[in-house]
Protein backbone atom coordinates (compact mmCIF):
# COMPACT_ATOMS: atom_id res chain seq x y z
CA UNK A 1 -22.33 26.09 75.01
CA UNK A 2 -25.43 28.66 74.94
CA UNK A 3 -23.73 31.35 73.08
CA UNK A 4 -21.83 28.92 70.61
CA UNK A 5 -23.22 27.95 67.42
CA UNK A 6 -22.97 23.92 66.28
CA UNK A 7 -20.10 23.56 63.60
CA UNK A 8 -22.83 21.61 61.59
CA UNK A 9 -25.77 23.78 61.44
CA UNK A 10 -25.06 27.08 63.10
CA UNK A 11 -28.32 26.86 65.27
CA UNK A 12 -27.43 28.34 68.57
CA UNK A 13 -29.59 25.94 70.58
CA UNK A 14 -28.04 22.93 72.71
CA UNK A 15 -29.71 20.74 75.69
CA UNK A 16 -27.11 19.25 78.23
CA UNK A 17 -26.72 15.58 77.99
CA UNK A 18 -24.62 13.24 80.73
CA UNK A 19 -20.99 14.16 79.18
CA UNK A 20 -21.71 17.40 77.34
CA UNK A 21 -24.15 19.46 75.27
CA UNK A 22 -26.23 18.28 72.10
CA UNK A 23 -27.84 20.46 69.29
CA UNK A 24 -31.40 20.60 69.08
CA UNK A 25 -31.38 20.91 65.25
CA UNK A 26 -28.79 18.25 64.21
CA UNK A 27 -27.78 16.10 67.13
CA UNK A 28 -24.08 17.18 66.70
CA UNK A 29 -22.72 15.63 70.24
CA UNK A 30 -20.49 18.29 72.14
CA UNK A 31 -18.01 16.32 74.88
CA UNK A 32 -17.55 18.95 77.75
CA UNK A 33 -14.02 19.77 78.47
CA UNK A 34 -12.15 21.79 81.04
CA UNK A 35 -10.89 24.61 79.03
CA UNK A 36 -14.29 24.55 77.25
CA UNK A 37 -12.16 23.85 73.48
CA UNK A 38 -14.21 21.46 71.01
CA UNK A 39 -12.79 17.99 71.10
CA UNK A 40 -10.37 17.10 67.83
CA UNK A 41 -11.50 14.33 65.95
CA UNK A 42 -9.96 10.96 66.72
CA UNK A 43 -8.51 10.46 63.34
CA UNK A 44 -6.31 13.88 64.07
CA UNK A 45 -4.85 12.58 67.60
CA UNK A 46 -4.09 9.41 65.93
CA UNK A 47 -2.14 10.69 63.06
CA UNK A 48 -0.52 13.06 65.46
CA UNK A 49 0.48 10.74 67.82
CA UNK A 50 2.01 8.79 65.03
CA UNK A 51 4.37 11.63 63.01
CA UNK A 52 5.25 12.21 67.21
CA UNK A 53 6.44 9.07 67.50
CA UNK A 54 8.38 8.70 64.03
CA UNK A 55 10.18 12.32 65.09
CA UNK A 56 11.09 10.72 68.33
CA UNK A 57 12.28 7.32 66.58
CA UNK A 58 13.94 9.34 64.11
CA UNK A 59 15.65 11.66 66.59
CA UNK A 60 16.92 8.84 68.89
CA UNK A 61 18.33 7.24 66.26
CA UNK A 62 20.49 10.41 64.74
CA UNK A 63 21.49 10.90 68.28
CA UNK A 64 22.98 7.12 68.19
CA UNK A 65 24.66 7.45 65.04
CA UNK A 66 26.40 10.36 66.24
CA UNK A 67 27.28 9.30 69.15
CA UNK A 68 29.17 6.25 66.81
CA UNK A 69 31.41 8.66 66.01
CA UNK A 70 33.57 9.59 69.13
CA UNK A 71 32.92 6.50 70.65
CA UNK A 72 34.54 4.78 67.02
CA UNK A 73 37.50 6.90 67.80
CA UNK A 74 38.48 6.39 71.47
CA UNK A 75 37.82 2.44 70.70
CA UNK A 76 40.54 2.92 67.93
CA UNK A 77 42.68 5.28 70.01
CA UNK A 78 42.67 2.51 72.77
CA UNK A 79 43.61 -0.04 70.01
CA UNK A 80 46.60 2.20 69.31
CA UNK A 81 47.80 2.48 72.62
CA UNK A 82 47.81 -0.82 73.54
CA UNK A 83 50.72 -2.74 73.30
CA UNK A 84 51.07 -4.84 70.31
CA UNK A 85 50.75 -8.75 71.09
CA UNK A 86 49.39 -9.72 67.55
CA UNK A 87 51.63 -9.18 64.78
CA UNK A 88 51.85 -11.09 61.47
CA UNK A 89 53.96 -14.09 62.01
CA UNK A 90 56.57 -15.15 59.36
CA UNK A 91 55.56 -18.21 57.50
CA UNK A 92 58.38 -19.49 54.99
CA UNK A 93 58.32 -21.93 52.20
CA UNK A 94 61.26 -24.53 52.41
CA UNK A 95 64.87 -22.87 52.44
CA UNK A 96 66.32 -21.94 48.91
CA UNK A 97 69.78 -23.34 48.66
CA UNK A 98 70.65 -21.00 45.86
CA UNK A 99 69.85 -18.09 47.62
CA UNK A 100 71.12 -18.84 51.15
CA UNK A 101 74.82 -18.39 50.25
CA UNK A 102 74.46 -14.98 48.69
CA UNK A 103 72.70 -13.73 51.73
CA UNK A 104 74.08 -12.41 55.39
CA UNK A 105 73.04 -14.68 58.15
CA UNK A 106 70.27 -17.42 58.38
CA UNK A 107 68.69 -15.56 55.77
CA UNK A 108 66.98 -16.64 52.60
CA UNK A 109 65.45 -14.85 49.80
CA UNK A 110 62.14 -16.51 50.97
CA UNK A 111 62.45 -14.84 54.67
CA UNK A 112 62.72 -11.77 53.24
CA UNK A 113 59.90 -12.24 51.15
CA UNK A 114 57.48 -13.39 54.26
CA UNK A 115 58.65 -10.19 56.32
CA UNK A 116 55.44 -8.24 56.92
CA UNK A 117 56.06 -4.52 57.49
CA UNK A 118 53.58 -2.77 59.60
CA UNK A 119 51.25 -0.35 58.28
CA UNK A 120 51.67 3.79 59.77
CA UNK A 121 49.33 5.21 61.08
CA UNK A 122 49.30 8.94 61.88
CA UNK A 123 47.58 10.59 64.54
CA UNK A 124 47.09 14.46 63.14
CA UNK A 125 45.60 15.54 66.68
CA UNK A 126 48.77 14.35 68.41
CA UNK A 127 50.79 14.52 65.55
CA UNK A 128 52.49 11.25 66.27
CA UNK A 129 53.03 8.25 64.19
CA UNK A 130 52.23 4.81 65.34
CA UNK A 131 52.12 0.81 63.02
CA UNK A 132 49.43 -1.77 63.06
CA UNK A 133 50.49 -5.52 61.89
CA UNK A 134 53.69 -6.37 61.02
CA UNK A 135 56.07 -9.24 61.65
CA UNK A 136 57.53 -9.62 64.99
CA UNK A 137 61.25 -8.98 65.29
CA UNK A 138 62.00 -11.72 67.98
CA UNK A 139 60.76 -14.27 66.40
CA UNK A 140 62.65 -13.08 62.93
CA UNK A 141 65.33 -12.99 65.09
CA UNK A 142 64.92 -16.57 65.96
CA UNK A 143 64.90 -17.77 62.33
CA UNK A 144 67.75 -15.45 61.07
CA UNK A 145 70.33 -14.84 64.11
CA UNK A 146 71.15 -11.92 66.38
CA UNK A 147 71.81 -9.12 63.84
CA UNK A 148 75.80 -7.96 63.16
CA UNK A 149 74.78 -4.19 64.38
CA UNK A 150 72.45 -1.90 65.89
CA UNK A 151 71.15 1.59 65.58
CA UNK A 152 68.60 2.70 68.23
CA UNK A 153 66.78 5.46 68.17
CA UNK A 154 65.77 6.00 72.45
CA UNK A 155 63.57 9.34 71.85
CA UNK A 156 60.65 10.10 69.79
CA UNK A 157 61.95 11.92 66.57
CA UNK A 158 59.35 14.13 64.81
CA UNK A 159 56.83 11.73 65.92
CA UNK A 160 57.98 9.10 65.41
CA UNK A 161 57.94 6.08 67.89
CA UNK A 162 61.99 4.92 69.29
CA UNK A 163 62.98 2.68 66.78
CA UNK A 164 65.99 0.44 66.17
CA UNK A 165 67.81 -0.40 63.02
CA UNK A 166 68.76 -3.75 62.75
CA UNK A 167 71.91 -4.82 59.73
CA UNK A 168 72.70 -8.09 58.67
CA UNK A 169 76.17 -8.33 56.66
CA UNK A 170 77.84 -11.18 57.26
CA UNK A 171 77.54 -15.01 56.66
CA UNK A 172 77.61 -17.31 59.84
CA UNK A 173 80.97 -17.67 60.06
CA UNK A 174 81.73 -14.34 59.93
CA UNK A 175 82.25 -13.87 56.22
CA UNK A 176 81.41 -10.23 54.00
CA UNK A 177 78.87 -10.51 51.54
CA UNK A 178 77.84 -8.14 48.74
CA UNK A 179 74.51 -7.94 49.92
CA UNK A 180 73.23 -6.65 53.77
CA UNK A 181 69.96 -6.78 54.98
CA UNK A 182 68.09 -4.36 57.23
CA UNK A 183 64.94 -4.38 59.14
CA UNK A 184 63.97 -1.04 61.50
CA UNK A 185 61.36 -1.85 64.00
CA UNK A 186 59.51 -0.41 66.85
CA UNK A 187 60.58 -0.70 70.10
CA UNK A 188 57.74 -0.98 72.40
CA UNK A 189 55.96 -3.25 70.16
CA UNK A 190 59.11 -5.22 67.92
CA UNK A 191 56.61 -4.52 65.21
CA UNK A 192 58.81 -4.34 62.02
CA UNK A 193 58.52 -1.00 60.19
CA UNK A 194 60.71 -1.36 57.05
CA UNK A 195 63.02 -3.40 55.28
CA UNK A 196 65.82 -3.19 53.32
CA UNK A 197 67.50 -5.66 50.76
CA UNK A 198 70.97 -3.79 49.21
């Protein structure tokens, strides 16, 4: 501290005190350190300290919401590969007489009508297709009878999960009608993926 000058006064002249050096003209209290660099106000280190520790908070958080992101998408891809157990099940009004003659099967206009189709869903990475929701075809099968035929498709076709296509055409006893019915579902899942009324 001999050959400094005091950042107060510019005298030259200090007398060592317990923790330091002092200036003889103004009392300006110099803290000794070990790499012999005048000691930052407290106010600075404070304020440091804080914009520090809002960059940190700030970066940790970034880093979470990014990491949302993947971890968003294998919680959906898991979703889609999972077999479906919930589906939207059919609820009916009461059977419409009118309607229930004109129709193939068990069927009623009001069936139909409370047939949920499954929403697609395509997977551009993979470039396959696959259905969330969507009635159940057992248990449509339960409330309209075994179907009169069936079209399966075993493979994946252009993406597209195996499917079957199920056609209604005939009254209960065996009878044409003018009017068929048919549902295509999913095989893996029986999650209904169209519907057709001719």
């Amino acid at each position: 501290m001999i050959n400094k000058e005091c950042m107060n006064c510019g005298i030259t002249q200090f007398h060592q005190v317990e923790n330091g050096w002092q200036c003889d003209y103004c009392g300006t209290l110099y803290i000794e350190q070990k790499k012999q660099q005048p000691p930052e106000p407290i106010h600075h280190q404070s304020t440091f300290l804080k914009q520090k520790s809002r960059l940190a908070i700030g970066v940790i958080l970034a880093l979470g919401f990014i990491s949302l992101g993947p971890l968003n998408y294998f919680i959906s891809k898991a979703d889609n590969n999972e077999p479906a157990v919930s589906y939207e099940p059919i609820e009916i009004d009461s059977p419409d007489s009118t309607t229930a003659t004109k129709l193939p099967g068990k069927w009623t206009q009001d069936i139909y009508d409370s047939v949920k189709v499954a929403t697609e869903v395509y997977d551009a990475d993979n470039e396959k297709y696959s259905f969330t929701g969507g009635s159940n075809y057992k248990e449509l099968e339960k409330l309209v009878g075994k179907p009169d035929t069936l079209i399966s498709w075993e493979k994946e076709e252009h993406g597209m999960p195996p499917r079957v296509l199920a056609t209604w055409e005939n009254t209960e006893d065996g009878e044409y009608v003018d009017h068929s019915i048919s549902v295509t579902y999913e095989k893996k899942t029986q999650r209904i993926t169209d519907k057709d009324y001719q």
